[in-house]
N, C-alpha and C. Protein backbone atom coordinates (compact mmCIF):
# COMPACT_ATOMS: atom_id res chain seq x y z
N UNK A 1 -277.30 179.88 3.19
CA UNK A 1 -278.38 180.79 3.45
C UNK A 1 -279.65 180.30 2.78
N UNK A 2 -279.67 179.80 1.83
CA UNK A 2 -281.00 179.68 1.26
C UNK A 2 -281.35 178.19 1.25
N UNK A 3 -280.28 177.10 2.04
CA UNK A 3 -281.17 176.06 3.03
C UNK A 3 -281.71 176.11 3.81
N UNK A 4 -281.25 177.33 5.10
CA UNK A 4 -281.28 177.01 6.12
C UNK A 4 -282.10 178.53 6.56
N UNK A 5 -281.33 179.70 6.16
CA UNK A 5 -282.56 180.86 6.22
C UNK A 5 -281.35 181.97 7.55
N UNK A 6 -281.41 182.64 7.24
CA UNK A 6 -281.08 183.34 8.13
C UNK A 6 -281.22 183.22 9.48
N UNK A 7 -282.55 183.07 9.92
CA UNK A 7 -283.11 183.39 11.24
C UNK A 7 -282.71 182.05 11.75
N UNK A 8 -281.95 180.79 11.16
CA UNK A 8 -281.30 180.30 11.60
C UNK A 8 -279.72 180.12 12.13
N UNK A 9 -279.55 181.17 11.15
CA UNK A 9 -277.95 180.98 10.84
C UNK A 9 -277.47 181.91 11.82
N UNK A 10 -278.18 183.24 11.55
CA UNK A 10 -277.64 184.63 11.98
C UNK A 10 -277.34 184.02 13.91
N UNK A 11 -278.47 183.78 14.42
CA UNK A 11 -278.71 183.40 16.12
C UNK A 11 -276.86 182.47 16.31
N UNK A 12 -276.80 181.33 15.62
CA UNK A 12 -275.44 180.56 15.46
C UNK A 12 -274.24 181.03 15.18
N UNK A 13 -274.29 182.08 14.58
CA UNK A 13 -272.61 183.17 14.34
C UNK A 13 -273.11 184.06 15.33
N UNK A 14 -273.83 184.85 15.64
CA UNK A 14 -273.58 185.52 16.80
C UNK A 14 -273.33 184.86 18.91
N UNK A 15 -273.72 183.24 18.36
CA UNK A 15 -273.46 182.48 19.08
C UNK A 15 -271.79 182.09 19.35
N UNK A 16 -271.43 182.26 18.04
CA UNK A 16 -270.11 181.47 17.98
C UNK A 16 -270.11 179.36 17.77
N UNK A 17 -271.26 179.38 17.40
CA UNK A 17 -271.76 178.22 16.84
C UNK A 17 -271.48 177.58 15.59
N UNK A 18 -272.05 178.70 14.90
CA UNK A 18 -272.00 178.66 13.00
C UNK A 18 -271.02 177.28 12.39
N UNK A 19 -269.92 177.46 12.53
CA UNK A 19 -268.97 176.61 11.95
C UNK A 19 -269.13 175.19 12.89
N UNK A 20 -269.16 175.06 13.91
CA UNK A 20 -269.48 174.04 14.80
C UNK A 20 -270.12 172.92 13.94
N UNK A 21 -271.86 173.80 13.97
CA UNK A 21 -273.28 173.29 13.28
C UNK A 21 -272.54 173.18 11.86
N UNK A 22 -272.55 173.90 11.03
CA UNK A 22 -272.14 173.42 9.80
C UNK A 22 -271.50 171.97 9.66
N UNK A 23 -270.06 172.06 10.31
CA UNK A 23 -269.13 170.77 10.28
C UNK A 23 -270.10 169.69 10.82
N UNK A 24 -270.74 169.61 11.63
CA UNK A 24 -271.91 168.75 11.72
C UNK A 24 -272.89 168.59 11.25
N UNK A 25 -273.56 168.85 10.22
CA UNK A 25 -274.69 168.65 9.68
C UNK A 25 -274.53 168.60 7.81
N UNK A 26 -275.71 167.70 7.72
CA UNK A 26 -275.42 167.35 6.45
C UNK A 26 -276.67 167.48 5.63
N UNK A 27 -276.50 168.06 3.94
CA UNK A 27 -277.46 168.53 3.11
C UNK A 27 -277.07 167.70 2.15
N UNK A 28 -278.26 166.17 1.69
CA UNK A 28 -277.55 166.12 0.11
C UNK A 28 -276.66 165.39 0.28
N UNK A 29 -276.58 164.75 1.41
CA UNK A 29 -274.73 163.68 1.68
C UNK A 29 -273.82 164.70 1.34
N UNK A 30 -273.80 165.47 1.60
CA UNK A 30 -272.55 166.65 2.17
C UNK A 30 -272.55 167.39 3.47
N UNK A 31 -270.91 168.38 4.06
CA UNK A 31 -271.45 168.22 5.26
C UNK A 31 -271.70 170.03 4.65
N UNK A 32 -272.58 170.59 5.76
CA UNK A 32 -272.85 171.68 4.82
C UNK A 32 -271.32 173.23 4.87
N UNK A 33 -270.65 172.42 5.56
CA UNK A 33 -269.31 173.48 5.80
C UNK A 33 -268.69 173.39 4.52
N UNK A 34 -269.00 172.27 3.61
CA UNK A 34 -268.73 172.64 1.98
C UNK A 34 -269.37 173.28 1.42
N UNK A 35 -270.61 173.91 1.91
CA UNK A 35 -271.45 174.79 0.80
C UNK A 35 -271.23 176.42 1.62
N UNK A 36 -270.36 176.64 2.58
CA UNK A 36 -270.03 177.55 3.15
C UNK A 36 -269.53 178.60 1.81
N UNK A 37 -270.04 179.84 1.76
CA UNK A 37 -269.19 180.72 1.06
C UNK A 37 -269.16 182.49 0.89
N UNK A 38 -268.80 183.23 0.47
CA UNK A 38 -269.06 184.42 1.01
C UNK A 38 -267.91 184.82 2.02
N UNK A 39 -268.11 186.13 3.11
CA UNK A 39 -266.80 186.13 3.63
C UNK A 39 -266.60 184.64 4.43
N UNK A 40 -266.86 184.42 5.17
CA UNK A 40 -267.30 183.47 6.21
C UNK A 40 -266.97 181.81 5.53
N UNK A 41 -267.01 181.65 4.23
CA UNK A 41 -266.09 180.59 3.44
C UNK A 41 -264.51 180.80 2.94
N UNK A 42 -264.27 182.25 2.54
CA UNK A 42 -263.50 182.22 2.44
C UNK A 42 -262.19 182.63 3.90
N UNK A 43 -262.73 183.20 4.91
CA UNK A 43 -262.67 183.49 6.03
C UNK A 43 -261.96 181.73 6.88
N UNK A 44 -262.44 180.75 5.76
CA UNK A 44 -261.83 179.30 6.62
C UNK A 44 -260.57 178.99 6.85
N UNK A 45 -259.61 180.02 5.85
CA UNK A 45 -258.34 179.45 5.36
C UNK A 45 -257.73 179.89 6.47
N UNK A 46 -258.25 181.45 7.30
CA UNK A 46 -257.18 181.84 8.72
C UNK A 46 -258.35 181.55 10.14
N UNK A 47 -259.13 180.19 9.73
CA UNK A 47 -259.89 180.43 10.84
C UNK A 47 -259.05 179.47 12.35
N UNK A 48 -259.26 179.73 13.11
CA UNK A 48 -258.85 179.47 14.64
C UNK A 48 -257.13 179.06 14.52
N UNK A 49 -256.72 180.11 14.08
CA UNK A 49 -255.24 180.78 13.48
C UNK A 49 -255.17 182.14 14.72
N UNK A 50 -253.45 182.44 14.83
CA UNK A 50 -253.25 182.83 15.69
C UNK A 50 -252.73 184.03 15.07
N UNK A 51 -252.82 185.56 15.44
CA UNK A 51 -252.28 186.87 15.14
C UNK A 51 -252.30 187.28 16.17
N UNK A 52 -251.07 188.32 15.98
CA UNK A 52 -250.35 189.63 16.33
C UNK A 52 -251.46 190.70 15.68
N UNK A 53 -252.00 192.04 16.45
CA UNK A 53 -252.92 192.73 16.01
C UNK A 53 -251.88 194.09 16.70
N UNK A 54 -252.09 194.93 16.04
CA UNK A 54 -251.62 196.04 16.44
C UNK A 54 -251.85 196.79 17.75
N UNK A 55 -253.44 196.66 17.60
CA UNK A 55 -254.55 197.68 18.26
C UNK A 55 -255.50 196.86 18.92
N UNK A 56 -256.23 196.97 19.40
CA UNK A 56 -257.25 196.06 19.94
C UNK A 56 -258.87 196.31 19.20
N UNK A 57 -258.21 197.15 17.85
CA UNK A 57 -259.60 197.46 17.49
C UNK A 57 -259.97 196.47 16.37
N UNK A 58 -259.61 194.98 16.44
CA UNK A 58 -260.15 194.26 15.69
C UNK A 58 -260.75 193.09 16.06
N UNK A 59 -261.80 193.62 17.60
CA UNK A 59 -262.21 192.31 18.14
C UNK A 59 -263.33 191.94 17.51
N UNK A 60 -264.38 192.70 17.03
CA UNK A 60 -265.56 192.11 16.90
C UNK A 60 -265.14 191.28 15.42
N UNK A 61 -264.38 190.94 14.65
CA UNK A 61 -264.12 190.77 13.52
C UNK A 61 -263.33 189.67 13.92
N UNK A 62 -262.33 189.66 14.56
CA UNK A 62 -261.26 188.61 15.02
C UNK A 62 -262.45 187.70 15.52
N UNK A 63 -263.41 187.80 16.54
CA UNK A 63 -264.30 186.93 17.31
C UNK A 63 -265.30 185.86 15.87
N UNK A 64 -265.94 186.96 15.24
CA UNK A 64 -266.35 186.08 14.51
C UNK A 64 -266.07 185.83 12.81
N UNK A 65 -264.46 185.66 13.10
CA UNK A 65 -263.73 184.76 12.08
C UNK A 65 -263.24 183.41 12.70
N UNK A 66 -263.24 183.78 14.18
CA UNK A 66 -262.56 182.54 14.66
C UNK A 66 -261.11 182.78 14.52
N UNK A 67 -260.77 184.02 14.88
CA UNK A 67 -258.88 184.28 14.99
C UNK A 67 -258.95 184.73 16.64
N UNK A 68 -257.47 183.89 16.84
CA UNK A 68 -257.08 184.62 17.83
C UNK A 68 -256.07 185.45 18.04
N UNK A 69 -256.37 186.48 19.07
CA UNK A 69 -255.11 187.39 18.95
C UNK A 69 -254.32 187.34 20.24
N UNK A 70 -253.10 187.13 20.06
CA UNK A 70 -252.51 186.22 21.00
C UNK A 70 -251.86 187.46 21.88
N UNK A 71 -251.46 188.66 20.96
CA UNK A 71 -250.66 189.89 21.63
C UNK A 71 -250.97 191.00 20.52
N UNK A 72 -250.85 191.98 21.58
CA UNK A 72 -250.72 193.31 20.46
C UNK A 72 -249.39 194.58 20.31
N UNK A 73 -249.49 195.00 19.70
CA UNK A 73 -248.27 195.81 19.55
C UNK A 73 -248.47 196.76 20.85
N UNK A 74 -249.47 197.40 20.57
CA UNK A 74 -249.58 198.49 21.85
C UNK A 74 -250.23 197.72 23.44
N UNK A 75 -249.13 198.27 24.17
CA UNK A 75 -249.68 197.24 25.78
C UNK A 75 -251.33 197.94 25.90
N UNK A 76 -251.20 199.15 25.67
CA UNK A 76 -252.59 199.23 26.22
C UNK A 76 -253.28 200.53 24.67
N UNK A 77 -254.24 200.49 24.48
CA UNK A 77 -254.44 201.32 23.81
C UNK A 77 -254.57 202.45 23.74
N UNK A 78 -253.66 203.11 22.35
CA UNK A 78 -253.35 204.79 22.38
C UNK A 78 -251.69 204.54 23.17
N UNK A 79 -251.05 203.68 23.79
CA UNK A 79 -250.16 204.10 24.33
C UNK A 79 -248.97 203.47 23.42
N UNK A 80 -247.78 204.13 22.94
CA UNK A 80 -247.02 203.36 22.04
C UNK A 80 -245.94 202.17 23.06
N UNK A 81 -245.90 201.18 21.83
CA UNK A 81 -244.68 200.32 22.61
C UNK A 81 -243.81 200.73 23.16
N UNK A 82 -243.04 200.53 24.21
CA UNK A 82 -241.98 200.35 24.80
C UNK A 82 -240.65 199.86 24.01
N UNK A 83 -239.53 200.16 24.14
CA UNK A 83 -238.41 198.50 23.37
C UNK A 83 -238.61 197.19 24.01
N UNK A 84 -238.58 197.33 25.11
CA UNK A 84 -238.89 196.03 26.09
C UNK A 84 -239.93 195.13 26.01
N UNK A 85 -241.12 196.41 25.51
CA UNK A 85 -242.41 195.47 24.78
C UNK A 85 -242.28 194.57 23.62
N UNK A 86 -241.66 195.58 22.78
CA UNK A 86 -241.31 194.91 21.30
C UNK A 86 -240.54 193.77 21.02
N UNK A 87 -239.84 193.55 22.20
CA UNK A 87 -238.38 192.65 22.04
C UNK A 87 -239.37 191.77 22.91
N UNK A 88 -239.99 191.66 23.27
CA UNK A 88 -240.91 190.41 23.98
C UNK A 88 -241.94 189.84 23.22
N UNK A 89 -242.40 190.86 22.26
CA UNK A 89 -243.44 190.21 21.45
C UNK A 89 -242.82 189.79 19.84
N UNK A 90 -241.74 190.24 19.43
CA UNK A 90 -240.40 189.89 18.57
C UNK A 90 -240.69 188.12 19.26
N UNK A 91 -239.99 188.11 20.33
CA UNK A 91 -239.82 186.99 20.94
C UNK A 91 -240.96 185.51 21.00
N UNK A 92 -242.38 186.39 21.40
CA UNK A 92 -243.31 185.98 21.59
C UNK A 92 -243.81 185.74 20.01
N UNK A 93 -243.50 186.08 18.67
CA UNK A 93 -243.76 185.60 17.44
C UNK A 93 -243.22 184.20 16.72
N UNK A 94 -241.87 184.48 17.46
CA UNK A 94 -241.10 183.60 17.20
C UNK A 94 -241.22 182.20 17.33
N UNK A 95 -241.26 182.51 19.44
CA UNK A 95 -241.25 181.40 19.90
C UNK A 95 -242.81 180.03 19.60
N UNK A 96 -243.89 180.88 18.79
CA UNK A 96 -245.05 180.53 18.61
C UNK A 96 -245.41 180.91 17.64
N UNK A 97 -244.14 180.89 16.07
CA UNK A 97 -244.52 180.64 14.81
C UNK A 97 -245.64 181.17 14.68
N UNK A 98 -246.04 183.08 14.83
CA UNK A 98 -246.92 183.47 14.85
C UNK A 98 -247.19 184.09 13.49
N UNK A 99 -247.78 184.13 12.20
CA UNK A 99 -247.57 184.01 10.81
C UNK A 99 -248.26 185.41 10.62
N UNK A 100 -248.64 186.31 11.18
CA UNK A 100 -249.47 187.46 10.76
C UNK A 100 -249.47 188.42 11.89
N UNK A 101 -249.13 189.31 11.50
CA UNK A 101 -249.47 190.71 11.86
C UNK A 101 -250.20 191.61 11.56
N UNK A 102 -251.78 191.88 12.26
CA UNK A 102 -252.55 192.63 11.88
C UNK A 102 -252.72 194.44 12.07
N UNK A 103 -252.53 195.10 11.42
CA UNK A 103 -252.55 196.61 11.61
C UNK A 103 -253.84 197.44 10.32
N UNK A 104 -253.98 198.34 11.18
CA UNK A 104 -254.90 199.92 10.49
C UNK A 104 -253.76 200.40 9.83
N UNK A 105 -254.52 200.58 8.61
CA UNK A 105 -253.49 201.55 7.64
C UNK A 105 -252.74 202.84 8.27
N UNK A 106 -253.09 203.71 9.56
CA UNK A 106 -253.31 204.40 10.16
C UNK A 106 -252.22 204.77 10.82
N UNK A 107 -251.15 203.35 11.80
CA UNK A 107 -250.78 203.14 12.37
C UNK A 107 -249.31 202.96 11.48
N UNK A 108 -248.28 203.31 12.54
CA UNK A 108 -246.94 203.28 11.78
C UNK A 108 -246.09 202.32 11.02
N UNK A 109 -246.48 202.39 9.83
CA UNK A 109 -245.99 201.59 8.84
C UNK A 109 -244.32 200.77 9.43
N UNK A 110 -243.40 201.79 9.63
CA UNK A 110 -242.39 201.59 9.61
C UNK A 110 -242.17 200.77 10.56
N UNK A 111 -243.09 200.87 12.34
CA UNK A 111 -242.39 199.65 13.44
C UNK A 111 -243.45 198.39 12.83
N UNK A 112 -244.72 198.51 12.14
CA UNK A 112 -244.81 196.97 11.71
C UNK A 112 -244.52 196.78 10.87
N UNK A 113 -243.73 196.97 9.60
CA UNK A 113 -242.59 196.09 9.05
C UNK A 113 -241.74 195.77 9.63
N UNK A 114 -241.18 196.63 10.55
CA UNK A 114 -240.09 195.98 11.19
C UNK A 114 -240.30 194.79 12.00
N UNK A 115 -241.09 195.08 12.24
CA UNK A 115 -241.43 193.68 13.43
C UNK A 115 -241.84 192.53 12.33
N UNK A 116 -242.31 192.80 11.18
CA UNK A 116 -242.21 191.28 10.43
C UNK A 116 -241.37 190.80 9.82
N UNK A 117 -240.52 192.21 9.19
CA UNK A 117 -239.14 191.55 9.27
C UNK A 117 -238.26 191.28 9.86
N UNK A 118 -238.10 191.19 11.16
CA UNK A 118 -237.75 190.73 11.93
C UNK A 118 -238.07 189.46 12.55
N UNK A 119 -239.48 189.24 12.32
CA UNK A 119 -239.81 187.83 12.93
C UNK A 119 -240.28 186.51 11.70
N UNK A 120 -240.12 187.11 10.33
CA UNK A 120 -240.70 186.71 9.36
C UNK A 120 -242.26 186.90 8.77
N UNK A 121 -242.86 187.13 9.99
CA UNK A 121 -244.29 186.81 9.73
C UNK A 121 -245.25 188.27 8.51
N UNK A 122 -245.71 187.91 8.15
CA UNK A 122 -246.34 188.64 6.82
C UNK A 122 -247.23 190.05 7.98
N UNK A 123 -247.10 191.12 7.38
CA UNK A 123 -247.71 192.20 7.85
C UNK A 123 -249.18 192.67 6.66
N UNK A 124 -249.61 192.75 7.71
CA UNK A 124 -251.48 192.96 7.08
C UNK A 124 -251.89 194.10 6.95
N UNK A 125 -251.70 195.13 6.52
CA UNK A 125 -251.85 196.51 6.84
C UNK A 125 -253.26 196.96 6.07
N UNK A 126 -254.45 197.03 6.45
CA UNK A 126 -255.65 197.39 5.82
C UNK A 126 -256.30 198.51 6.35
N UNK A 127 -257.49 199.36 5.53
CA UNK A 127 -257.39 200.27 6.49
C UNK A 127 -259.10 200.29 7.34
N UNK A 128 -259.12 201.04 8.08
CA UNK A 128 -260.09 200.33 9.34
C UNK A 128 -261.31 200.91 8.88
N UNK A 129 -261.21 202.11 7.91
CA UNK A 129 -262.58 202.69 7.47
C UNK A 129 -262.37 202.73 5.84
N UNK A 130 -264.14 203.29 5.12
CA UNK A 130 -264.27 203.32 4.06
C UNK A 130 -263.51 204.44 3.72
N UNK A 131 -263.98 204.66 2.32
CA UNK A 131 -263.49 205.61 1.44
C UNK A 131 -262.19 206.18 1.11
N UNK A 132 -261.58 204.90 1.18
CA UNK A 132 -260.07 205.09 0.92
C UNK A 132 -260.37 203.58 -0.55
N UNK A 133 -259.43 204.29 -1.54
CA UNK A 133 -259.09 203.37 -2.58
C UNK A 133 -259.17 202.04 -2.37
N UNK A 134 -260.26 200.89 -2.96
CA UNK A 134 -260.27 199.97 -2.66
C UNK A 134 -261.28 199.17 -1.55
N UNK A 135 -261.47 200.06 -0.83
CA UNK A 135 -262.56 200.15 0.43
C UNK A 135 -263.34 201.52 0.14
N UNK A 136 -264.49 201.27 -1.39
CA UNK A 136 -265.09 202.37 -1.29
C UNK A 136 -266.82 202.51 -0.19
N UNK A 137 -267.14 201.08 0.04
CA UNK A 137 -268.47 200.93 1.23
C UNK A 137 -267.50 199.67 1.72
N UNK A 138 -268.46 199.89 2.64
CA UNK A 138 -268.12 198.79 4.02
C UNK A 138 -268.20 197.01 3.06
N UNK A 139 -269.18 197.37 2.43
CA UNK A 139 -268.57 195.84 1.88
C UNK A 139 -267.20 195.26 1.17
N UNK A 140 -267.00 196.06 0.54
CA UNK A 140 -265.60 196.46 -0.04
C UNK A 140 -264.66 196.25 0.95
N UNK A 141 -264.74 196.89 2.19
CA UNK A 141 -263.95 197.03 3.67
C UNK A 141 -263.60 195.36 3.66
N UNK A 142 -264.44 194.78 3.70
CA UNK A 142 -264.53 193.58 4.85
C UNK A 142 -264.04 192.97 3.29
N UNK A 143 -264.30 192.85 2.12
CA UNK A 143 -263.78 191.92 1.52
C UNK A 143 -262.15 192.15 1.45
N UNK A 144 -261.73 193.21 1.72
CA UNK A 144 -260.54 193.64 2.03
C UNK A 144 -259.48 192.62 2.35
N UNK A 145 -260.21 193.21 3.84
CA UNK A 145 -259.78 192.37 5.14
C UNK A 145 -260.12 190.78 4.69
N UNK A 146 -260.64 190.62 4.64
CA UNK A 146 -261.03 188.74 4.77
C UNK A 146 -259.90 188.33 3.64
N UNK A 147 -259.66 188.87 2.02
CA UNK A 147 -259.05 188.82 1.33
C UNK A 147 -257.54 188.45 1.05
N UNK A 148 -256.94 189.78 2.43
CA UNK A 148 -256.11 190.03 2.45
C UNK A 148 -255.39 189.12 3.44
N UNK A 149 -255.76 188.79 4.51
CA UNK A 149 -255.86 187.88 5.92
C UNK A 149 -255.79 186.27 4.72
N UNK A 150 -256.78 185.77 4.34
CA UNK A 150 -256.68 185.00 3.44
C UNK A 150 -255.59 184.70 2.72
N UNK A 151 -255.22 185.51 1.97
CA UNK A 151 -253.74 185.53 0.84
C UNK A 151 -252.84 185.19 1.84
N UNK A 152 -252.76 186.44 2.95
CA UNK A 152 -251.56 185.77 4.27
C UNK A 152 -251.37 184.71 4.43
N UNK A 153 -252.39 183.85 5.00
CA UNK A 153 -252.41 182.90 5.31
C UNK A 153 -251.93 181.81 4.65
N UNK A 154 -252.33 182.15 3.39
CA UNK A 154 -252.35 180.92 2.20
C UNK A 154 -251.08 181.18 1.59
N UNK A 155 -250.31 182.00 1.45
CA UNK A 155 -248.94 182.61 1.28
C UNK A 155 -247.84 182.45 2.07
């Protein structure tokens, strides 16, 4: 931020650029994706990494971390799984060593553990708004999430 300035940077992450330009460009004989930091540095460890999301309510966040979400628990939203669903996306974790499961604190604890213990993969359970312990403002929120996604990953 304080090479390059916002009004450069901001246009490039809402592009889906950001990390691109970084890995290419260099400050100082470095490239500047080493001076990356904040969520968005630490955000590198699960970037263009593949999750299981519960809900579909973690696109604008999934988009610019650079995660993809390959399937979700619920076929469509608001509507609960099926068995037939579950035993396909069980399947679909498996078969594609899928390492994370993302969920709202909100949402039923009990079928996403099961589904990670069942498939191995680490369950993420954070919660989607403030003012719950830990997430007392939105910044708090997101260091949460990035935090927690992070540890997954790196765990």
């Amino acid at each position: 931020m304080a090479i390059l300035g916002a009004e450069t940077l901001d246009p490039l992450a809402r592009q889906g650029k950001l990390i691109a330009f970084l890995e290419s460009q260099e400050y100082q004989g470095e490239k500047l994706i080493g001076r990356l930091d904040g969520w968005l540095g630490r955000g590198l460890a699960f970037r263009d990494r593949q999750i299981v999301a519960y809900h579909k309510n973690w696109i604008y966040f999934t988009e610019l971390f650079g995660l993809e979400v390959v399937e979700t628990v619920e076929p469509k939203p608001g509507i609960p799984p099926s068995a037939r669903h579950v035993k396909a996306l069980i399947d679909h974790i498996r078969a594609e060593d899928i390492q994370v499961l993302l969920a709202a604190t909100y949402f039923s604890p009990r079928q996403v553990e099961a589904i990670a213990e069942r498939t191995g993969c680490r369950a993420v359970r954070v919660p989607l708004g403030t003012g719950i312990e830990g997430a007392d403002d939105y910044f708090a929120l997101v260091d949460l999430w990035v935090n927690r996604l992070a540890e997954a990953f790196e765990g």
